[in-house]
C-alpha atoms as a PDB file:
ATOM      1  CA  UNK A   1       6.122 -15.459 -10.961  1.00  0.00           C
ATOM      2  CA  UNK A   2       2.860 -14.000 -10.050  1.00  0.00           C
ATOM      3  CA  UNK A   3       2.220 -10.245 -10.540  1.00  0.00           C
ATOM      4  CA  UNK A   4      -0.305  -7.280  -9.953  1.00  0.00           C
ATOM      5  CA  UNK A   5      -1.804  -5.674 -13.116  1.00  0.00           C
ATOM      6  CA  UNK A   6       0.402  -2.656 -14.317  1.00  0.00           C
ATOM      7  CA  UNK A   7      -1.905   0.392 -13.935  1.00  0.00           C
ATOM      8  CA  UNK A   8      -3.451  -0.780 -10.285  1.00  0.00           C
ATOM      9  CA  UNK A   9       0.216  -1.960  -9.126  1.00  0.00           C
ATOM     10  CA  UNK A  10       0.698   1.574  -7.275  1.00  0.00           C
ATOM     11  CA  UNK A  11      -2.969   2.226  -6.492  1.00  0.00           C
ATOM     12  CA  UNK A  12      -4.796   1.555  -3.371  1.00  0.00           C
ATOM     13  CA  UNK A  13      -7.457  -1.110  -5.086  1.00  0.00           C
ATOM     14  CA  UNK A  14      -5.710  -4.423  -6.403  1.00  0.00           C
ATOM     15  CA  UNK A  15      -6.555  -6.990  -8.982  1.00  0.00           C
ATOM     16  CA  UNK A  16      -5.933 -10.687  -7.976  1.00  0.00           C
ATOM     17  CA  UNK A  17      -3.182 -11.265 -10.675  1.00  0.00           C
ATOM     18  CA  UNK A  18      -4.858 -11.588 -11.718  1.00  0.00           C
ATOM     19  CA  UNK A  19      -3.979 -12.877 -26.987  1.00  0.00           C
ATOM     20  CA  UNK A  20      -4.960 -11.738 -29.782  1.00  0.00           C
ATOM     21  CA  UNK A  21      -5.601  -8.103 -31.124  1.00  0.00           C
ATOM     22  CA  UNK A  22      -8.416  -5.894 -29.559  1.00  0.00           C
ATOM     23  CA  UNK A  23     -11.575  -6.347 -32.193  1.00  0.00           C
ATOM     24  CA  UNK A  24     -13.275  -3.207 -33.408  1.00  0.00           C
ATOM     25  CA  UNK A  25     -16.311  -2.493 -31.661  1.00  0.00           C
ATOM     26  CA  UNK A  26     -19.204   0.103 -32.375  1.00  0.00           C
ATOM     27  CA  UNK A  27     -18.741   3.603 -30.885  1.00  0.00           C
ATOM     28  CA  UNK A  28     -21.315   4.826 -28.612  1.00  0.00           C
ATOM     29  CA  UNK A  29     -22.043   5.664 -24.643  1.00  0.00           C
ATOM     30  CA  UNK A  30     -22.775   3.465 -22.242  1.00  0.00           C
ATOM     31  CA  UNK A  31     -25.753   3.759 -20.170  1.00  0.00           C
ATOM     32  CA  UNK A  32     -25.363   6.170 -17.465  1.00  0.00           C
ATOM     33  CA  UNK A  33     -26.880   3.354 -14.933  1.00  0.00           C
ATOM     34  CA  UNK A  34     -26.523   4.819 -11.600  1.00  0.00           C
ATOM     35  CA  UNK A  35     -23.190   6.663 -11.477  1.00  0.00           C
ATOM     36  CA  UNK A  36     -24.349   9.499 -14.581  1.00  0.00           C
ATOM     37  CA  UNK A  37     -21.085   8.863 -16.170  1.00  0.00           C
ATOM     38  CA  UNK A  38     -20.619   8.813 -20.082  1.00  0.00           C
ATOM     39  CA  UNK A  39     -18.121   6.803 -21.690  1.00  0.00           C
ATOM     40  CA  UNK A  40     -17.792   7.567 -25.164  1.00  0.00           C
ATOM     41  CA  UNK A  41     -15.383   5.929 -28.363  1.00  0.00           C
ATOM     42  CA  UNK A  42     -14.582   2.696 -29.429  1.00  0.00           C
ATOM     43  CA  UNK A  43     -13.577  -0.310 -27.167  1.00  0.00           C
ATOM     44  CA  UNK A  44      -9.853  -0.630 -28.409  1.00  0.00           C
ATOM     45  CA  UNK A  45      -9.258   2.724 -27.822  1.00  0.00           C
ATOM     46  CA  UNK A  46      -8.751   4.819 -25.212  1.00  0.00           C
ATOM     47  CA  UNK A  47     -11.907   5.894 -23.408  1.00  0.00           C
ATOM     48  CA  UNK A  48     -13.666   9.464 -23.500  1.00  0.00           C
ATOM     49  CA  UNK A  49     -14.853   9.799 -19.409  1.00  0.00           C
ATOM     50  CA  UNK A  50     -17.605  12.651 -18.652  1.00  0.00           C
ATOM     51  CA  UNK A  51     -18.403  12.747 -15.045  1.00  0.00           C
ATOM     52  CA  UNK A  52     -21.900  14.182 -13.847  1.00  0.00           C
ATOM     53  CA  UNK A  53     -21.265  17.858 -12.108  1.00  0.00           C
ATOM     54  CA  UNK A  54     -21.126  17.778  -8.210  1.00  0.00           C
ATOM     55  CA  UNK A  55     -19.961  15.134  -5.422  1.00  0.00           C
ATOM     56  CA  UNK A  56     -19.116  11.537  -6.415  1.00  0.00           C
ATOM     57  CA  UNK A  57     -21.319   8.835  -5.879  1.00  0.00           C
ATOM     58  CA  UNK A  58     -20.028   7.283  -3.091  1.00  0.00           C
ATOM     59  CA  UNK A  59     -21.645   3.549  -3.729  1.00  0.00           C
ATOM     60  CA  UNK A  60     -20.008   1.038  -6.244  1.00  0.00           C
ATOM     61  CA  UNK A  61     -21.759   0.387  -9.428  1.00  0.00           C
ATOM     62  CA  UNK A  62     -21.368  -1.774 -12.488  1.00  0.00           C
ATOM     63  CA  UNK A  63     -22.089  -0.942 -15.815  1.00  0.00           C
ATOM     64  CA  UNK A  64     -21.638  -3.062 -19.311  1.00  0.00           C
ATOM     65  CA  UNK A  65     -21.306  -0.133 -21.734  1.00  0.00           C
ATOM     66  CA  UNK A  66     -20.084  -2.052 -25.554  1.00  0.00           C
ATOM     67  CA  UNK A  67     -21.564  -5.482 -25.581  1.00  0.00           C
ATOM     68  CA  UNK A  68     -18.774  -7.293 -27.507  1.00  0.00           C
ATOM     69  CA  UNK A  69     -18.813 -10.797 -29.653  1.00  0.00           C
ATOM     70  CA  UNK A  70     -18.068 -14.424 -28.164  1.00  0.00           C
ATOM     71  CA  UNK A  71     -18.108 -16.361 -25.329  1.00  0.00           C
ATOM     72  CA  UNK A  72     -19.176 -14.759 -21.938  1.00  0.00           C
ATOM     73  CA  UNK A  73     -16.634 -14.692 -19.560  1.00  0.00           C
ATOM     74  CA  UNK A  74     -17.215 -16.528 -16.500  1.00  0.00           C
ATOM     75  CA  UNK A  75     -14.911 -16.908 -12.841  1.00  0.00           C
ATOM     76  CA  UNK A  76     -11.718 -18.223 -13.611  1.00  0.00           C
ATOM     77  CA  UNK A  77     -11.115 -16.848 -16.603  1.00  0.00           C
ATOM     78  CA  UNK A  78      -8.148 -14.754 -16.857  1.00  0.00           C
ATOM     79  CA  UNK A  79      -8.573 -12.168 -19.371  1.00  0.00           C
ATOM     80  CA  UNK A  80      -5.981  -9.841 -21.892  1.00  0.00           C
ATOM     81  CA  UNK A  81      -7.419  -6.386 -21.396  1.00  0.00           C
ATOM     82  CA  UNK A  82      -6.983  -2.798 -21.015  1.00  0.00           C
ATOM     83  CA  UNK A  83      -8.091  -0.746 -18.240  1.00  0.00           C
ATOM     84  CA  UNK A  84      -8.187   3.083 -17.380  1.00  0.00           C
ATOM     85  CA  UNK A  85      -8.525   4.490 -13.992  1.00  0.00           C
ATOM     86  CA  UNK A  86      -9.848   7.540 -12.873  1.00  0.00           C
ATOM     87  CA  UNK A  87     -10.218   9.245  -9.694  1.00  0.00           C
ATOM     88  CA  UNK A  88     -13.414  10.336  -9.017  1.00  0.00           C
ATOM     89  CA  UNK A  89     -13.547  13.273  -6.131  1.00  0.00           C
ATOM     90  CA  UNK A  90     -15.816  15.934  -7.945  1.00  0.00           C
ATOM     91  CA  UNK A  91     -13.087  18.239  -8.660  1.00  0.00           C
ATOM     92  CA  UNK A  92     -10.518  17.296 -11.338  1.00  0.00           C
ATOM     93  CA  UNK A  93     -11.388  13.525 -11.699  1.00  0.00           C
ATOM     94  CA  UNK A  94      -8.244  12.591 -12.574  1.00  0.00           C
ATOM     95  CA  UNK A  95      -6.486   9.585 -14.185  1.00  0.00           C
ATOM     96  CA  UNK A  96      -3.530   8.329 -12.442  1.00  0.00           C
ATOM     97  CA  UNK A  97      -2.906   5.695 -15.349  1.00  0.00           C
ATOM     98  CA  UNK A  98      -3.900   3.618 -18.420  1.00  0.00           C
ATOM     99  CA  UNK A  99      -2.716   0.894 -20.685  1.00  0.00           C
ATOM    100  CA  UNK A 100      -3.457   2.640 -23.630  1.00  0.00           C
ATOM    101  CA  UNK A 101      -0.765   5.089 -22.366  1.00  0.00           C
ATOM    102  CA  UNK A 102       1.870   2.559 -21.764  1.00  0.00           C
ATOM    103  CA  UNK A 103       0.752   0.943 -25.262  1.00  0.00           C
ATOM    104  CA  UNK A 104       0.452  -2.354 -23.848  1.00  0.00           C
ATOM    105  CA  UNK A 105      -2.788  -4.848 -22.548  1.00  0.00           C
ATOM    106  CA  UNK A 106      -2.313  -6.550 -18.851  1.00  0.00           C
ATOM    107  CA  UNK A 107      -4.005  -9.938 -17.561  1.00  0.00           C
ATOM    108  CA  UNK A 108      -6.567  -9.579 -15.055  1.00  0.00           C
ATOM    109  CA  UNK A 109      -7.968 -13.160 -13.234  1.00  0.00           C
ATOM    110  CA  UNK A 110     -12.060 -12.771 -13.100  1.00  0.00           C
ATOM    111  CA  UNK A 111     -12.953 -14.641  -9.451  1.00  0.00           C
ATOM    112  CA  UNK A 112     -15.021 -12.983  -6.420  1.00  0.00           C
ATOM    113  CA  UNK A 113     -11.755 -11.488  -4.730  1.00  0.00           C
ATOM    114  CA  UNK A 114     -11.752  -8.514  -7.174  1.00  0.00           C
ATOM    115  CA  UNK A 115     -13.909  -6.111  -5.808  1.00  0.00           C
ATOM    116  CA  UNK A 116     -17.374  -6.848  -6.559  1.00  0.00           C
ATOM    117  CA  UNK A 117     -18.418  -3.861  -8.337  1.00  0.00           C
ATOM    118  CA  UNK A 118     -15.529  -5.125 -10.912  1.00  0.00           C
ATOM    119  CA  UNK A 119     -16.605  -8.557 -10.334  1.00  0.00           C
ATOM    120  CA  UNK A 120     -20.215  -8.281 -11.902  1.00  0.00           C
ATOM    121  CA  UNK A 121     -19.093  -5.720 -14.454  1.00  0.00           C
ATOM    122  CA  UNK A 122     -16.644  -8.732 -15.943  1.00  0.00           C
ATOM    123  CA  UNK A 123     -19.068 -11.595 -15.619  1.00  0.00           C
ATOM    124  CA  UNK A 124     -21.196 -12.269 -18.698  1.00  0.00           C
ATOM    125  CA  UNK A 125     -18.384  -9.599 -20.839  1.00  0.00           C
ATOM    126  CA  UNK A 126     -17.549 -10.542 -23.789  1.00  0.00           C
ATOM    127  CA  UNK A 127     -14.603 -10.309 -26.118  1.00  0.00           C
ATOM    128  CA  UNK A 128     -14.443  -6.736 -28.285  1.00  0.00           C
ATOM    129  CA  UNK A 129     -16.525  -5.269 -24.908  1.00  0.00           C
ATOM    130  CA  UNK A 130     -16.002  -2.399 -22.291  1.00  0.00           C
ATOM    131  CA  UNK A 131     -17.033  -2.438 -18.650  1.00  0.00           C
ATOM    132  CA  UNK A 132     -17.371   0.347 -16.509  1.00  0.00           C
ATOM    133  CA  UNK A 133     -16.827  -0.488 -12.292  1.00  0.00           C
ATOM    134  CA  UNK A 134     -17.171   2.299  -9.711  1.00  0.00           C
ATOM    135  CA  UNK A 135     -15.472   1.239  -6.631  1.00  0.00           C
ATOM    136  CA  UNK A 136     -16.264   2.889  -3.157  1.00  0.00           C
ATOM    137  CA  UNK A 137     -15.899   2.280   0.129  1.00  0.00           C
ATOM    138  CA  UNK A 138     -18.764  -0.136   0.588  1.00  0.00           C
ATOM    139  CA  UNK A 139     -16.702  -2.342  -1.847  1.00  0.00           C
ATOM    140  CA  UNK A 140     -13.526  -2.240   0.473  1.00  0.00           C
ATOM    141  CA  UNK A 141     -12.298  -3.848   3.123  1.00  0.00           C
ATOM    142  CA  UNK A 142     -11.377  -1.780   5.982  1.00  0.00           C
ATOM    143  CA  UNK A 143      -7.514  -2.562   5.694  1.00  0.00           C
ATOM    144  CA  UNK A 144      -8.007  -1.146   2.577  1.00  0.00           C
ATOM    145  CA  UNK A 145      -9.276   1.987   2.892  1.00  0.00           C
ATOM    146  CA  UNK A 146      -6.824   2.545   5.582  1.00  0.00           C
ATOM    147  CA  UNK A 147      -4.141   1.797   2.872  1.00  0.00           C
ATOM    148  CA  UNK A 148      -5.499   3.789   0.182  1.00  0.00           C
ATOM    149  CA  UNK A 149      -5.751   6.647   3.293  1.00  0.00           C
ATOM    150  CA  UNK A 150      -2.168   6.418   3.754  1.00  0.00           C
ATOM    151  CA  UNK A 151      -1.329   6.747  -0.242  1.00  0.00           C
ATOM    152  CA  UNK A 152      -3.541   9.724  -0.342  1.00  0.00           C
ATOM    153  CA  UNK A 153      -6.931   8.132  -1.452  1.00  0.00           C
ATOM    154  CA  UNK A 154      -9.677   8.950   0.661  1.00  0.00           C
ATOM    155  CA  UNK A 155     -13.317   7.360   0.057  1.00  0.00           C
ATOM    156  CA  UNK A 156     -14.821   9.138   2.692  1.00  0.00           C
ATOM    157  CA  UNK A 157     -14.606  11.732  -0.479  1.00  0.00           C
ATOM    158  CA  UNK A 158     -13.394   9.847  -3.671  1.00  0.00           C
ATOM    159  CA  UNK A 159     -14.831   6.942  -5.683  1.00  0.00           C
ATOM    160  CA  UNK A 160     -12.599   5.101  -8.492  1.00  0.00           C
ATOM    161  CA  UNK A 161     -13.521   4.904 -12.116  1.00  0.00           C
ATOM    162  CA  UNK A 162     -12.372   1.957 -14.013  1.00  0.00           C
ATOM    163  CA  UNK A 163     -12.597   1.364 -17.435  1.00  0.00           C
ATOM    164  CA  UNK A 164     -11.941  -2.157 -18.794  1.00  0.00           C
ATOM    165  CA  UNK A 165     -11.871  -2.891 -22.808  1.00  0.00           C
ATOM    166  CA  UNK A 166     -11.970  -6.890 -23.016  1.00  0.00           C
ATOM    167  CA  UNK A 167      -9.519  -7.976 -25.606  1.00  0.00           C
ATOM    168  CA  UNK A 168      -9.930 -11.618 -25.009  1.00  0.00           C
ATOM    169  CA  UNK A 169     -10.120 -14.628 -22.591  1.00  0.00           C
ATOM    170  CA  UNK A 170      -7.245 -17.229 -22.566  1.00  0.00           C
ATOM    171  CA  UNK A 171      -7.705 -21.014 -23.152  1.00  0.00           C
ATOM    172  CA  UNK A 172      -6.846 -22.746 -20.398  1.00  0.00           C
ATOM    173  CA  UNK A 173      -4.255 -24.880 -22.751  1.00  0.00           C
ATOM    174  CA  UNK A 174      -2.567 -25.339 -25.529  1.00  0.00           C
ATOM    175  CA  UNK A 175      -4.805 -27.199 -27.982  1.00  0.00           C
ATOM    176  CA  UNK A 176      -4.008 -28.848 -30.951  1.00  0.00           C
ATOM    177  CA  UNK A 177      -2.318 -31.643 -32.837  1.00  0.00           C
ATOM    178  CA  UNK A 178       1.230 -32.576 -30.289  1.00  0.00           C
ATOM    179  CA  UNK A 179       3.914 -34.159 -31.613  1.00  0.00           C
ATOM    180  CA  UNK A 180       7.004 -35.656 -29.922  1.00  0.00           C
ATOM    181  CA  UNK A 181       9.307 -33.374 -28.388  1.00  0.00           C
ATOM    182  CA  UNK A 182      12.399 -35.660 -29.959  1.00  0.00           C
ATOM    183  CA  UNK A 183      14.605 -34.882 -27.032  1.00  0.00           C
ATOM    184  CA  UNK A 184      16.114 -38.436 -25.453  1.00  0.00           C
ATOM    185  CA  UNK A 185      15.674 -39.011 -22.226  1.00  0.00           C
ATOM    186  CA  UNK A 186      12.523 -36.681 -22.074  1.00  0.00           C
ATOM    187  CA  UNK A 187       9.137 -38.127 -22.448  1.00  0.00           C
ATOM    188  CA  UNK A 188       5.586 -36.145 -22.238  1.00  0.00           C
ATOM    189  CA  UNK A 189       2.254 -37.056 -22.464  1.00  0.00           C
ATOM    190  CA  UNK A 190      -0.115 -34.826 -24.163  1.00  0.00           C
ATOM    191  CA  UNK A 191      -3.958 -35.623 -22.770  1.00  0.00           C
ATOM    192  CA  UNK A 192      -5.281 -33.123 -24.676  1.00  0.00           C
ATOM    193  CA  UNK A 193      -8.543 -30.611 -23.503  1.00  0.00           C
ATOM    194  CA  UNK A 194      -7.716 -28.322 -21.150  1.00  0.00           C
ATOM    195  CA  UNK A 195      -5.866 -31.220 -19.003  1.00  0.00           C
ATOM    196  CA  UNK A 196      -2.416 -30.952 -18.067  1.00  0.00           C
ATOM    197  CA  UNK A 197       0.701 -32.521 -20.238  1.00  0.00           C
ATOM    198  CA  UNK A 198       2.489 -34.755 -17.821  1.00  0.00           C
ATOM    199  CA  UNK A 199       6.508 -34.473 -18.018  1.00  0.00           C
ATOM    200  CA  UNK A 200       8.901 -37.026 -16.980  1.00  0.00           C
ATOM    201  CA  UNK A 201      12.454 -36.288 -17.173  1.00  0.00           C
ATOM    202  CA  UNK A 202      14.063 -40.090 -15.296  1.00  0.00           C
ATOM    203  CA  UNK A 203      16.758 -40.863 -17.495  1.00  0.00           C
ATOM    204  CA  UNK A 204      20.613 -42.040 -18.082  1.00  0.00           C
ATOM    205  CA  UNK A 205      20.642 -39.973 -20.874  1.00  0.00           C
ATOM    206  CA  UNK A 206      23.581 -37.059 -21.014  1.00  0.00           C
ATOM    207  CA  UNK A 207      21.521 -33.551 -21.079  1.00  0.00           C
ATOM    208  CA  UNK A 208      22.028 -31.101 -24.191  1.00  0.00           C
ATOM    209  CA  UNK A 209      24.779 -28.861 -23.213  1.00  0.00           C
ATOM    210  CA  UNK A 210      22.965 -25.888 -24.872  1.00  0.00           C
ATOM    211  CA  UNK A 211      19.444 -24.320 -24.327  1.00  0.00           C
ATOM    212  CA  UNK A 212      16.781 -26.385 -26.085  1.00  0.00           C
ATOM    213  CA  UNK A 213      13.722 -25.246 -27.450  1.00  0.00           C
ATOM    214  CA  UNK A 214      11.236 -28.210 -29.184  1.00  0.00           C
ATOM    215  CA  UNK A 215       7.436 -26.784 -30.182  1.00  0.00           C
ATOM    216  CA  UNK A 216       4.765 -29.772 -29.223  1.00  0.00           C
ATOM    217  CA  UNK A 217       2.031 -27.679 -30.428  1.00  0.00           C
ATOM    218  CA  UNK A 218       2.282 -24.572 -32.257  1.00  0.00           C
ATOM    219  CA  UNK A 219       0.035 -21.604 -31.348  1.00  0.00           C
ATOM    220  CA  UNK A 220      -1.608 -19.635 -33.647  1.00  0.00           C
ATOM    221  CA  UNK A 221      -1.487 -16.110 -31.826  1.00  0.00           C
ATOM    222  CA  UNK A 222       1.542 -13.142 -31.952  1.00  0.00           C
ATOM    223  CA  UNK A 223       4.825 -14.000 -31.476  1.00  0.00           C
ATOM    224  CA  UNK A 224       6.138 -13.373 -27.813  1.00  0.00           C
ATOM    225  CA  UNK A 225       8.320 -10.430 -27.495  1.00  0.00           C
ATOM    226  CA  UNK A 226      11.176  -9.704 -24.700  1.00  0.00           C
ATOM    227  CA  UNK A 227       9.714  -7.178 -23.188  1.00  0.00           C
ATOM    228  CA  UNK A 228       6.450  -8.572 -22.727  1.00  0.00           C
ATOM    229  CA  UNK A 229       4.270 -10.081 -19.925  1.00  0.00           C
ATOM    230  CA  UNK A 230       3.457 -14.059 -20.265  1.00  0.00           C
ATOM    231  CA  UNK A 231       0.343 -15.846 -18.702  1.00  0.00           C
ATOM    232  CA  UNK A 232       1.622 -19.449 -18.678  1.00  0.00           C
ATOM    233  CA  UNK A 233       1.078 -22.978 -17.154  1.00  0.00           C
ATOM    234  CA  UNK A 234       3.960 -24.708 -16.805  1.00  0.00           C
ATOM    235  CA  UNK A 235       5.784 -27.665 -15.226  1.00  0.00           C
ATOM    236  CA  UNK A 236       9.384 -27.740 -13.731  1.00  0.00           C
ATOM    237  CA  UNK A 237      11.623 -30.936 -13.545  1.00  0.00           C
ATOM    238  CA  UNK A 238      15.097 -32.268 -13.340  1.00  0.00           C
ATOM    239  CA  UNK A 239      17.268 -34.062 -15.686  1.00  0.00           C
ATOM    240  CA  UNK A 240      17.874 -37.518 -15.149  1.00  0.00           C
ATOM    241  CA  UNK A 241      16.093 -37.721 -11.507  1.00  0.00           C
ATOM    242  CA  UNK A 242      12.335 -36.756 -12.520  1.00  0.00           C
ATOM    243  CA  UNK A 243      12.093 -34.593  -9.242  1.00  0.00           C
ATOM    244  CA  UNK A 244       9.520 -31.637  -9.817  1.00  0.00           C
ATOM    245  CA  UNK A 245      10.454 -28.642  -8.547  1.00  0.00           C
ATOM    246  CA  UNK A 246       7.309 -26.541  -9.746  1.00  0.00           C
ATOM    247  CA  UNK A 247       3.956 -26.519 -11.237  1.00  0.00           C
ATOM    248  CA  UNK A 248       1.456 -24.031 -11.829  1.00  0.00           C
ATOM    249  CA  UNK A 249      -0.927 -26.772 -13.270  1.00  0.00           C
ATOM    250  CA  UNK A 250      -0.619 -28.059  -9.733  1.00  0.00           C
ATOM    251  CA  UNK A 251      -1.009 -24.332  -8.236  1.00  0.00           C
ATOM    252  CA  UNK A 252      -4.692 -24.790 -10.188  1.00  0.00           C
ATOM    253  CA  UNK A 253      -3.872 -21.294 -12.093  1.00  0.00           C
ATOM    254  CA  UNK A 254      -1.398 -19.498 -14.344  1.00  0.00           C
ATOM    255  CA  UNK A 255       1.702 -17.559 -13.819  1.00  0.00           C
ATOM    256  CA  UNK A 256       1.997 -14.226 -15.051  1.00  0.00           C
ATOM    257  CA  UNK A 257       5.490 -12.901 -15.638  1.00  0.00           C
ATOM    258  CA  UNK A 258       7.737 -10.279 -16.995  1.00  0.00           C
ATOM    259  CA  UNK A 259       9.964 -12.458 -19.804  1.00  0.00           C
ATOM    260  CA  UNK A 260      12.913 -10.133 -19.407  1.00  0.00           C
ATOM    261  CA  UNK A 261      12.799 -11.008 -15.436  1.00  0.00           C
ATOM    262  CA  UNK A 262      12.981 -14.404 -15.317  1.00  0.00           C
ATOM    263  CA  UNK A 263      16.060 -16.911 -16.021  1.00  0.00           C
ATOM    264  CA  UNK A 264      17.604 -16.669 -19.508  1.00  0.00           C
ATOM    265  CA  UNK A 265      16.767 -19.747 -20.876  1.00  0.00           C
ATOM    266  CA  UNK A 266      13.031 -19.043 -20.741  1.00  0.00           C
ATOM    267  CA  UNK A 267      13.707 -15.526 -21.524  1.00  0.00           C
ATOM    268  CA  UNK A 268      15.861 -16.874 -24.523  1.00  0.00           C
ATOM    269  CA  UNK A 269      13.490 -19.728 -24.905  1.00  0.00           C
ATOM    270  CA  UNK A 270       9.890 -18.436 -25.056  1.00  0.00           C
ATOM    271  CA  UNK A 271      10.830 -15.044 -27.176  1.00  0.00           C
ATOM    272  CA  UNK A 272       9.323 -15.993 -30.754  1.00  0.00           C
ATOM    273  CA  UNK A 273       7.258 -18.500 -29.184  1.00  0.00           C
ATOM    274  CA  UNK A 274       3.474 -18.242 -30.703  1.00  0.00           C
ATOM    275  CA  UNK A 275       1.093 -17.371 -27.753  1.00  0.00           C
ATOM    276  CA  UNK A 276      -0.851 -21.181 -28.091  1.00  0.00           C
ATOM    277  CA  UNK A 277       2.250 -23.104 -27.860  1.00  0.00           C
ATOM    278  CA  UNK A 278       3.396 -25.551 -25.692  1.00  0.00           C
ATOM    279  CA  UNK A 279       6.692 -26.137 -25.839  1.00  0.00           C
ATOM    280  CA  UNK A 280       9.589 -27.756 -23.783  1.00  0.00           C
ATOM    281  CA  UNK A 281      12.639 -26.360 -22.935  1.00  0.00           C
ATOM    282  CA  UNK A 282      15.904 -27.803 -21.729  1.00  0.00           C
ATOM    283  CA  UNK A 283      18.060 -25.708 -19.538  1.00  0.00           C
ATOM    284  CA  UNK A 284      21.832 -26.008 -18.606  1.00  0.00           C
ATOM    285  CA  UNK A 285      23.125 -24.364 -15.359  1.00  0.00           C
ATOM    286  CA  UNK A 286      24.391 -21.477 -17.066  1.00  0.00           C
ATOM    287  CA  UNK A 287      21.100 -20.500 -18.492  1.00  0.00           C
ATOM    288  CA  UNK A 288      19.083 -21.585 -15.400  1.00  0.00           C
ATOM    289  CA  UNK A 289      20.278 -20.753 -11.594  1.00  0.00           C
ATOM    290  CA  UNK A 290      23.732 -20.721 -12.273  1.00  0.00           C
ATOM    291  CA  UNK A 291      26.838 -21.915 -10.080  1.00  0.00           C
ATOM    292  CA  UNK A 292      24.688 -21.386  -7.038  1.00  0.00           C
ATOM    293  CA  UNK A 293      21.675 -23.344  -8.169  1.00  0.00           C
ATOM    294  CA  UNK A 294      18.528 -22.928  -6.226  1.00  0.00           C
ATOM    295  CA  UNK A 295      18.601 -24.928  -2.294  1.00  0.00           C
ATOM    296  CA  UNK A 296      14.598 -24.319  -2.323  1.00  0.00           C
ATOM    297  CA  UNK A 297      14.277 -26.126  -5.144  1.00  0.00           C
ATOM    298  CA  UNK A 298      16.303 -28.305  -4.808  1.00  0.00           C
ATOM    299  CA  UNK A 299      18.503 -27.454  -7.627  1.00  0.00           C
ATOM    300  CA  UNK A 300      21.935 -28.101  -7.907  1.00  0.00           C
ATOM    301  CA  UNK A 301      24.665 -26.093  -9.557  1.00  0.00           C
ATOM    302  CA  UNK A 302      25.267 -28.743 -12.359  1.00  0.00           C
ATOM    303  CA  UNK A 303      21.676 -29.422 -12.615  1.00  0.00           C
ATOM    304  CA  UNK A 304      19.860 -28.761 -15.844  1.00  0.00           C
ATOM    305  CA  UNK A 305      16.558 -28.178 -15.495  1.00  0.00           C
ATOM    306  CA  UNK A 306      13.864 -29.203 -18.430  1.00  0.00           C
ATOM    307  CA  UNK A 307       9.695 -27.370 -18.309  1.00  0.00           C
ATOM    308  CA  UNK A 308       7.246 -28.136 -20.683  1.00  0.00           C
ATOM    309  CA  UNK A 309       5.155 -24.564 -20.864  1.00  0.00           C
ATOM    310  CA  UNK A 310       2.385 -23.805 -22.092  1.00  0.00           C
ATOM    311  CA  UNK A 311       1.994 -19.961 -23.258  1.00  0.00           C
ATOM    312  CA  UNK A 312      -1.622 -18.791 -23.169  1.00  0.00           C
ATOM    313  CA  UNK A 313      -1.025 -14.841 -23.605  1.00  0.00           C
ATOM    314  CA  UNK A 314       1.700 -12.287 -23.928  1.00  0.00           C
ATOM    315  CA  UNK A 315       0.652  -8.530 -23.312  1.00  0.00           C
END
């Protein structure tokens, strides 16, 4: 269920895949540090880029350019934002994509695998705050810049601009008051922090025949859409024989998925869902893997299939 960010998906540098509503922040340019590019406007909208005349810099840079309100972010955070890219050769400096175009926000997971030009420019951000990374070679693996070679990116010559407006920083879980699912034959435990709910499904109880949807906690963010992208933790189990099948809480990170790509009952299930929630959902076969069930997962045909989920973002 893990993805790359939308606007670096086709581009030769890759986020590790890696709520709320961008906050109005105050309109000025960021310090020209030492790359000598201006970004101008405000941080939930669409950068203005001016790029010094001549040749690129050719070494990585990080810049914080609108401070922004809140907590700092730190590693393991994954962050709702926004990000432009630009490519910067000197000549046209062009931008080969940006969220505000698509009209959407994308998750990006702050750790020391993202280049480390992008690395230092996240660290310490805060929400309502832009960031401005120059990535060159120096901040590339050879592999790489062989790839990015091959898709017509060559930083012997060209340097990439990114842009990142910080809209906000998920909690790690749903938090608030829980209250019993009410389904028989499922129980869950709710610890409570950022801990995960534990799930136990070991029952002679007869599963629903439909798609159930019970809200343990209610969020207090936007509704989830069907066309959106989710950041969720989640646990997967079987009804009546308490196998688990799949856990990101056990991966130690969340999933990040397209809702209109996964199986219908949490496409169904999560649509409408408050980002904060945590909610469990009961699946019948129909809904879940079907006829065929899933052999890796040990899921039968007739299985139904029952997840408590936690959604931390939608973008």
């Amino acid at each position: 269920m893990r993805r790359r960010t939308a606007v670096l998906a086709a581009l030769p540098l890759i986020f590790a895949a890696a709520c709320g509503t961008a906050q109005k922040s105050d309109t000025g340019a960021g310090p020209t540090g030492g790359s000598g590019i201006k970004v101008t406007g405000q941080a939930d909208q669409k950068p203005t880029v001016t790029f010094p005349a001549g040749k690129p810099r050719l070494t990585s840079s990080s810049e914080k350019v609108v401070e922004g309100k809140g907590e700092p972010v730190k590693d393991g955070d994954v962050l709702t934002a926004k990000v432009t890219v630009y490519n910067w050769d000197g000549k046209d400096n062009k931008s080969p994509g940006s969220d505000y175009d698509q009209g959407k926000s994308e998750f990006v997971t702050v750790n020391p695998q993202l280049p480390k030009a992008l690395h230092e420019a996240l660290v310490g951000a805060k929400p309502g705050g832009r960031v401005l990374a120059v990535i060159a070679k120096d901040n590339l693996t050879p592999d790489q810049l062989a790839a990015a070679k091959q898709q017509g990116t060559d930083f012997d010559t060209t340097s990439q601009v990114l842009v990142v407006d910080v809209i906000s920083a998920a909690t790690k879980a749903a938090h608030g008051s829980a209250t019993d699912p009410g389904i028989e034959g499922v129980k869950l435990v709710n610890p409570g922090d950022d801990k995960a709910p534990t799930l136990t499904t070991k029952t002679t109880a007869k599963p629903p025949k439909g798609l159930v949807v019970k809200t343990v906690i209610k969020g207090t963010g936007p509704k989830v859409t069907a066309d959106q992208m989710v950041l969720a933790h989640y646990t997967g189990k079987i009804w009546g024989t308490d196998k688990q099948f799949d856990s990101s809480w056990e991966r130690g990170e969340p999933a990040t998925f397209p809702l209109n790509q996964v199986v219908k009952g949490w496409s169904q299930g999560l649509t409408g869902v408050p980002v904060g929630s945590r909610v469990v959902i009961t699946i019948p076969p129909e809904l879940g893997y079907g006829k065929e069930g899933n052999p890796q997962g040990g899921i039968k045909g007739t299985d139904t299939i029952v997840f408590v989920v936690d959604v931390l973002g939608a973008a």
